[in-house]
PDB file of N, CA and C in Angstrom:
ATOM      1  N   UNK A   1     100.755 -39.656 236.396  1.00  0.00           N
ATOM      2  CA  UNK A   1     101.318 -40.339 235.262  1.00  0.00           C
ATOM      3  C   UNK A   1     101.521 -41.804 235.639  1.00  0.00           C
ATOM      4  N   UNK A   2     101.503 -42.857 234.807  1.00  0.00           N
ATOM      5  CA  UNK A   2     101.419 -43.706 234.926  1.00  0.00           C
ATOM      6  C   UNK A   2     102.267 -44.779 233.560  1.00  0.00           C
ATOM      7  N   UNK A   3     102.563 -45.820 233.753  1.00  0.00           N
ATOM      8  CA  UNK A   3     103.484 -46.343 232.735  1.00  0.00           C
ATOM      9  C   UNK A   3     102.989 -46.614 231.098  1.00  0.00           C
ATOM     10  N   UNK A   4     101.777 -46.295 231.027  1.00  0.00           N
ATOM     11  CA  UNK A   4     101.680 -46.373 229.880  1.00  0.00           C
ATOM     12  C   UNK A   4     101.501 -45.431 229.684  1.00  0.00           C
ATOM     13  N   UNK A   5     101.045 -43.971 230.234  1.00  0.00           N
ATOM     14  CA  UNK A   5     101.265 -42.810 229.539  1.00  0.00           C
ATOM     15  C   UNK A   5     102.499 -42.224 229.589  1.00  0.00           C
ATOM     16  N   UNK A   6     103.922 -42.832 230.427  1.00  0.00           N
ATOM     17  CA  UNK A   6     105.173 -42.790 229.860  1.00  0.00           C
ATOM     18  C   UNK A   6     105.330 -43.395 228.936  1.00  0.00           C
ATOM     19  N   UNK A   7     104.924 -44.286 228.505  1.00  0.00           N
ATOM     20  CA  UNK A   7     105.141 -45.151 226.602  1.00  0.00           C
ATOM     21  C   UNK A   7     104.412 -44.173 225.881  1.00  0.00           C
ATOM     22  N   UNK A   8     103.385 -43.796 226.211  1.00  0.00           N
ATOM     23  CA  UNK A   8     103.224 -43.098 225.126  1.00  0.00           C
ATOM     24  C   UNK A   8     103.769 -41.677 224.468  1.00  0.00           C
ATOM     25  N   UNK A   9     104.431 -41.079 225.268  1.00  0.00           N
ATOM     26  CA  UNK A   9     105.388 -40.073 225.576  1.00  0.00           C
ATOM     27  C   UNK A   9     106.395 -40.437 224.692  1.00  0.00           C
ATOM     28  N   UNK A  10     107.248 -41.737 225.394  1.00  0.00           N
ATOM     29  CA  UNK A  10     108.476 -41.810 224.603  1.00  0.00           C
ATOM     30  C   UNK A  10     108.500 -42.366 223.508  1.00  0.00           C
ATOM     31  N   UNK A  11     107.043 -43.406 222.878  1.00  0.00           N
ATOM     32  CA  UNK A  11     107.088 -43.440 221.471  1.00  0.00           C
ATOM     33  C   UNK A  11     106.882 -42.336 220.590  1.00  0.00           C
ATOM     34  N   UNK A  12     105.855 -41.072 221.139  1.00  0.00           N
ATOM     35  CA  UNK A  12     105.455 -40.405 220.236  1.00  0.00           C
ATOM     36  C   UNK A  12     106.663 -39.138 220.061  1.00  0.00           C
ATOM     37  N   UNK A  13     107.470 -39.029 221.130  1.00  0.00           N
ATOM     38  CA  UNK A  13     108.789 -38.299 220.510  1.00  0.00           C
ATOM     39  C   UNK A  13     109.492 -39.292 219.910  1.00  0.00           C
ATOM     40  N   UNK A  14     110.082 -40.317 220.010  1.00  0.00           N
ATOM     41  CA  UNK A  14     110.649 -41.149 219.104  1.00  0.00           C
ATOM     42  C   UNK A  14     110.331 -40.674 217.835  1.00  0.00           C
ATOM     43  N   UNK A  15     109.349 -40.909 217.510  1.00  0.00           N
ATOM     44  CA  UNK A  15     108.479 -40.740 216.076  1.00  0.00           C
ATOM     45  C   UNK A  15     108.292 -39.430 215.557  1.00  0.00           C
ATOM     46  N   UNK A  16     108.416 -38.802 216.537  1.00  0.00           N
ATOM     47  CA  UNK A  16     108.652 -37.080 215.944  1.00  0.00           C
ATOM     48  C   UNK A  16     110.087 -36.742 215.759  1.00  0.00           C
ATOM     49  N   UNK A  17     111.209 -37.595 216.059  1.00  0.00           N
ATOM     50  CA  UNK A  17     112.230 -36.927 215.660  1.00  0.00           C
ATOM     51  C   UNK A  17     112.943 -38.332 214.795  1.00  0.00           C
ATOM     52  N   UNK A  18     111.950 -39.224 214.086  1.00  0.00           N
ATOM     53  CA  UNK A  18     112.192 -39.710 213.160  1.00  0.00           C
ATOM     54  C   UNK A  18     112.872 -41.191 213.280  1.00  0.00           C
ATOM     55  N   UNK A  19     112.997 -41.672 214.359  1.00  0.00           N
ATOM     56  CA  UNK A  19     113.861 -42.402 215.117  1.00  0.00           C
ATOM     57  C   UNK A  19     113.335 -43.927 214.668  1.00  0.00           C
ATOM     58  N   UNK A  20     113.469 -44.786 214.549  1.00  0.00           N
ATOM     59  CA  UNK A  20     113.068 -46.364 214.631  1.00  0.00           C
ATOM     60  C   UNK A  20     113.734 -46.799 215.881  1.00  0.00           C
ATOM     61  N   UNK A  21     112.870 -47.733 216.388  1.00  0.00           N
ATOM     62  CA  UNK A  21     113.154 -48.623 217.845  1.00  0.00           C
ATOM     63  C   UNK A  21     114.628 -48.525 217.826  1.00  0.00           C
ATOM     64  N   UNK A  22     115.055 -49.229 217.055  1.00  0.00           N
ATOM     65  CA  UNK A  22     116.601 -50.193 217.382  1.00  0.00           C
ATOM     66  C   UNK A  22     117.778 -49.125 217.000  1.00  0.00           C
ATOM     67  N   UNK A  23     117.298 -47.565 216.414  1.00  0.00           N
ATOM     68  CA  UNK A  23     118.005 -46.441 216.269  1.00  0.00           C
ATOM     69  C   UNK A  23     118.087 -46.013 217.827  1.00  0.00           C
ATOM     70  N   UNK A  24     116.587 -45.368 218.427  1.00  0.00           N
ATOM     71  CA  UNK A  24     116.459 -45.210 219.913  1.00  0.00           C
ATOM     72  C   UNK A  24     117.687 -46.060 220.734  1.00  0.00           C
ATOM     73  N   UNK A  25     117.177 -47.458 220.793  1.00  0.00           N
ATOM     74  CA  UNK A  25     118.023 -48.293 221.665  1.00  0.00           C
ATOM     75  C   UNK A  25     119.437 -48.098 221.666  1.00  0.00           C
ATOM     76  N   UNK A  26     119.987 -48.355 220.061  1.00  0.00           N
ATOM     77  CA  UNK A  26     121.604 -48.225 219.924  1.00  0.00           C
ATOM     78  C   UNK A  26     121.970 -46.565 220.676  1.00  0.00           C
ATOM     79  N   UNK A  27     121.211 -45.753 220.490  1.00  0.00           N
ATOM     80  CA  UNK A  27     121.575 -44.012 220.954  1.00  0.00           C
ATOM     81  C   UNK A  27     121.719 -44.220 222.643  1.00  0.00           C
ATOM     82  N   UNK A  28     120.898 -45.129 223.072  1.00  0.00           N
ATOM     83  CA  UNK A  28     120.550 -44.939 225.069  1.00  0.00           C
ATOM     84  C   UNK A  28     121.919 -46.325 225.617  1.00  0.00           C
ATOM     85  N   UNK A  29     122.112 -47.081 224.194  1.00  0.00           N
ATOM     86  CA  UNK A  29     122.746 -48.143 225.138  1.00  0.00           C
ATOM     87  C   UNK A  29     121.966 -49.182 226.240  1.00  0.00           C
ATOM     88  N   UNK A  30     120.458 -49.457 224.935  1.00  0.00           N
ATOM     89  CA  UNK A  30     119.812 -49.991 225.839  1.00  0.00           C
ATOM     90  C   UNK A  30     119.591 -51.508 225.052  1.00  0.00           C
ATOM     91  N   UNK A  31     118.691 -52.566 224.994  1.00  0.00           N
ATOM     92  CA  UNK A  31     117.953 -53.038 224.161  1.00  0.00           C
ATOM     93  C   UNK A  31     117.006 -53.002 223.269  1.00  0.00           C
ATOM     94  N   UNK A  32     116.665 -53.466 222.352  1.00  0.00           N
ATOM     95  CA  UNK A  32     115.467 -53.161 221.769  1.00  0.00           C
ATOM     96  C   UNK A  32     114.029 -53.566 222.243  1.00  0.00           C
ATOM     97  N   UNK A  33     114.660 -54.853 223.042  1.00  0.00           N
ATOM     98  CA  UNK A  33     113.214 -55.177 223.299  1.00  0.00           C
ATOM     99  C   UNK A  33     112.926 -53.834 224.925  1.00  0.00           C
ATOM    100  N   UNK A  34     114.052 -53.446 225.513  1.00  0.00           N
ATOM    101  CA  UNK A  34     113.853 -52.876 226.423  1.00  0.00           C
ATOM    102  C   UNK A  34     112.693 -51.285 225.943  1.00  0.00           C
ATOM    103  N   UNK A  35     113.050 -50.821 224.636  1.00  0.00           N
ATOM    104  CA  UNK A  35     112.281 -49.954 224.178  1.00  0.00           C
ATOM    105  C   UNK A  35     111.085 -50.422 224.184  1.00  0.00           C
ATOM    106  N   UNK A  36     110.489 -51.949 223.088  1.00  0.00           N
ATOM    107  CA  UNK A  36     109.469 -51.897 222.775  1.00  0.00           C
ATOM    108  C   UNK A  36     108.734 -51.941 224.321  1.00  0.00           C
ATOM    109  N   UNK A  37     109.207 -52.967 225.447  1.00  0.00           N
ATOM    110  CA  UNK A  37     108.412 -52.706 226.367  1.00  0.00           C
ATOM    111  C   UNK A  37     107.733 -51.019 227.447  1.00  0.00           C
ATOM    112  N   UNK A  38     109.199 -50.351 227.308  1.00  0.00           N
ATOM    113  CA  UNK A  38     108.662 -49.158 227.720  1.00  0.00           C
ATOM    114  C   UNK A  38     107.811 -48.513 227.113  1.00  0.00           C
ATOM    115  N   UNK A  39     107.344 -48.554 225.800  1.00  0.00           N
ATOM    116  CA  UNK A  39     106.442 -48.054 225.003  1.00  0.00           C
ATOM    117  C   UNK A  39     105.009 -48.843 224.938  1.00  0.00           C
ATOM    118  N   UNK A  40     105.307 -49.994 225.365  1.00  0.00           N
ATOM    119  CA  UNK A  40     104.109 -50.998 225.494  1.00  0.00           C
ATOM    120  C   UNK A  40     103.892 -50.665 227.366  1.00  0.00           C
ATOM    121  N   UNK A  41     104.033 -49.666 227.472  1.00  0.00           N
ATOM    122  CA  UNK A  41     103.619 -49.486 229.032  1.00  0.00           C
ATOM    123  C   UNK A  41     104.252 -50.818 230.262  1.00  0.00           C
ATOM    124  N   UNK A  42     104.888 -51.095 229.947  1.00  0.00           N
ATOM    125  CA  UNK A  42     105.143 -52.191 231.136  1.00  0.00           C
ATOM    126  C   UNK A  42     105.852 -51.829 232.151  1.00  0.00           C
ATOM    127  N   UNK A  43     105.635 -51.838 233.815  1.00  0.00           N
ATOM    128  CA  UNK A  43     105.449 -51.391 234.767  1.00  0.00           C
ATOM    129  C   UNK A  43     106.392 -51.806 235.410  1.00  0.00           C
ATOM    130  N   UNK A  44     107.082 -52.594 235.080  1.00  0.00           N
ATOM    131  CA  UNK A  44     108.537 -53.039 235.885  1.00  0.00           C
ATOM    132  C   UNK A  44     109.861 -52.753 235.736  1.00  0.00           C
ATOM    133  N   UNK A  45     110.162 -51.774 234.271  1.00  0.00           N
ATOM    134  CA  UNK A  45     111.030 -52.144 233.907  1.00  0.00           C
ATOM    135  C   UNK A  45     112.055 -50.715 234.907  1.00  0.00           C
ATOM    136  N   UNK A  46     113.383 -50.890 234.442  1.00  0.00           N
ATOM    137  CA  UNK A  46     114.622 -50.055 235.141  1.00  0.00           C
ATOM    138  C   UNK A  46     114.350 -48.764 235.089  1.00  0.00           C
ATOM    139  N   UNK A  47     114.389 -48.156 236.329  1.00  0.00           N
ATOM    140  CA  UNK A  47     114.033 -46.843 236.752  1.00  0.00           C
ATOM    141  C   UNK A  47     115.318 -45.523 235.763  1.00  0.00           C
ATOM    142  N   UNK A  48     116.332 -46.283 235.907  1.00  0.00           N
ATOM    143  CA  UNK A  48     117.899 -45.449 235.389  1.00  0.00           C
ATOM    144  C   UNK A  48     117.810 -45.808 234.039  1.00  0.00           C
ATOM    145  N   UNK A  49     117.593 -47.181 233.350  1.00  0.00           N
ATOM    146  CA  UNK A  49     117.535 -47.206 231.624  1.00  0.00           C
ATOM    147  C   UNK A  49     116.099 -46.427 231.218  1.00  0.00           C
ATOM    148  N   UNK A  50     115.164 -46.178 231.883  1.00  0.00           N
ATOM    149  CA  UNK A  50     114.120 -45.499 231.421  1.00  0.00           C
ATOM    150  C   UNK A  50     114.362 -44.097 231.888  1.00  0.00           C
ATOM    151  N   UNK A  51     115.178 -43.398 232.167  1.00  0.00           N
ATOM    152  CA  UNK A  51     115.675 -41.791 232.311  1.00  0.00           C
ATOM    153  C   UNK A  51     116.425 -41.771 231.149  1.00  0.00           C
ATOM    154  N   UNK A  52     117.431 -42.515 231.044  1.00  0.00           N
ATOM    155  CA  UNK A  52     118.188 -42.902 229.938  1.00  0.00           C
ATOM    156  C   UNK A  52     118.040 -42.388 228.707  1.00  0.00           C
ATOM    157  N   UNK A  53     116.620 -43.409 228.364  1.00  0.00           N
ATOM    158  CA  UNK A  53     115.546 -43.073 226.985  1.00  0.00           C
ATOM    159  C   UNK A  53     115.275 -41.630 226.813  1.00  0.00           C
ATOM    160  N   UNK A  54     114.537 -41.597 227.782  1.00  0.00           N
ATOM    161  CA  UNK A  54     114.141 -39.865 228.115  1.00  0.00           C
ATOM    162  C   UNK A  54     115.223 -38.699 228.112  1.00  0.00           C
ATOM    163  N   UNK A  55     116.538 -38.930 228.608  1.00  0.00           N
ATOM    164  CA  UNK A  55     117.453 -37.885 228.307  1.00  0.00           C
ATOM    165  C   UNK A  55     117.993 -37.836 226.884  1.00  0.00           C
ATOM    166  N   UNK A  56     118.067 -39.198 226.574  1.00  0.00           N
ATOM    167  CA  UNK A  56     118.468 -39.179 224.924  1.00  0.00           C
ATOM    168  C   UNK A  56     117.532 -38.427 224.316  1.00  0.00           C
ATOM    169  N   UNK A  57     116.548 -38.434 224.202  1.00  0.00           N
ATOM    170  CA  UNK A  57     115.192 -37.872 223.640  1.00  0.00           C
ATOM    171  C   UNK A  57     114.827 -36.128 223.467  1.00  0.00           C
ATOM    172  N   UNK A  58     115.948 -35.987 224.851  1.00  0.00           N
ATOM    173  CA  UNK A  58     115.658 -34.326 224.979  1.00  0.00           C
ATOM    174  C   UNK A  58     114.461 -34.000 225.932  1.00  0.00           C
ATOM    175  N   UNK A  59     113.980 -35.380 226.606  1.00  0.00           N
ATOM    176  CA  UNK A  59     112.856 -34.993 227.548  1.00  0.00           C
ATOM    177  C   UNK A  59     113.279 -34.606 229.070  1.00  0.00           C
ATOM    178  N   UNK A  60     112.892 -33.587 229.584  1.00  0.00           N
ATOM    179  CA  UNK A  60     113.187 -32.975 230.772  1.00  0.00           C
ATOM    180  C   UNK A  60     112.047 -33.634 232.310  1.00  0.00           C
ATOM    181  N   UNK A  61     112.812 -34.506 233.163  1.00  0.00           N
ATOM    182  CA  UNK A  61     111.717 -34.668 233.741  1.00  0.00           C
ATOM    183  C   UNK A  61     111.578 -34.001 235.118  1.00  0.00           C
ATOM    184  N   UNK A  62     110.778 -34.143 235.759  1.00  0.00           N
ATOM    185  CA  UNK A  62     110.195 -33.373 237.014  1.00  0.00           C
ATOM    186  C   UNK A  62     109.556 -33.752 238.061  1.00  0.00           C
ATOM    187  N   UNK A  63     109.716 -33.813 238.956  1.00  0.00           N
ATOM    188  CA  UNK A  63     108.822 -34.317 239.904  1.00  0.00           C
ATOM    189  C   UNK A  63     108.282 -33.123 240.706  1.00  0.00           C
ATOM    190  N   UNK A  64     107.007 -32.955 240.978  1.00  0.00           N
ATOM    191  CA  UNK A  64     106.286 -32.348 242.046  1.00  0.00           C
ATOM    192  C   UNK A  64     106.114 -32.819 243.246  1.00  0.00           C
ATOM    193  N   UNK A  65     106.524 -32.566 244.667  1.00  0.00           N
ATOM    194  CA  UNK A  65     106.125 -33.310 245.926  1.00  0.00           C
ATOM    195  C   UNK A  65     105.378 -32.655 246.184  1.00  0.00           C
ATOM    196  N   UNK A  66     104.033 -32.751 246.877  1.00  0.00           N
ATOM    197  CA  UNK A  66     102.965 -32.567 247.351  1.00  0.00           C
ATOM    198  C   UNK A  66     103.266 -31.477 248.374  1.00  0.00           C
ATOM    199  N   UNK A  67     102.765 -30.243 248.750  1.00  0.00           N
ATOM    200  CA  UNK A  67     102.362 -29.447 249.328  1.00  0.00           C
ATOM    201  C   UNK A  67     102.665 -29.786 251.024  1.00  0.00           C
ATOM    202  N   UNK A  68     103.229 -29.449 251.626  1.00  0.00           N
ATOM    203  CA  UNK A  68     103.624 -29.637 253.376  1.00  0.00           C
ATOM    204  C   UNK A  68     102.484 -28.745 254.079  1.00  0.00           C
ATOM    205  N   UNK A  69     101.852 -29.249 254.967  1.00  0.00           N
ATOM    206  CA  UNK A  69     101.230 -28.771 255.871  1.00  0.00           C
ATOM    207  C   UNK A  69     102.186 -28.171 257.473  1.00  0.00           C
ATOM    208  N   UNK A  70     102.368 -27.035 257.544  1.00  0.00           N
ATOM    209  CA  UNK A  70     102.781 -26.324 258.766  1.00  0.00           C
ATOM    210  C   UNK A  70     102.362 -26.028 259.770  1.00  0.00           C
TER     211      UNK A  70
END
């Protein structure tokens, strides 16, 4: 995964549960422009306001670590 297929994630639930940008933002306690960029894929932004988005959202995330060799 990569940052623009996290934008595209969190716009397209946005939009499935009916939401406009600056609705999203006011719910996470974030900015607006901080939304439009996470949705415009941009690669820098805050690791903790972009979980943020995602927990407001109802998205569950996960990480896989790679397989250990013994």
């Amino acid at each position: 995964m990569d940052s623009n297929a996290l934008g595209r994630i969190v716009r397209e639930e946005r939009k499935a549960q009916g939401l406009r940008q600056q609705e999203l933002a006011a719910a996470c306690g974030v900015g607006v422009r901080f939304i439009v960029d996470l949705e415009a894929g941009k690669p820098t932004l805050q690791l903790g306001k972009a979980l943020q988005v995602l927990a407001t959202l109802g998205c569950d995330v996960s990480i896989a670590t790679p397989a250990r060799i013994k």
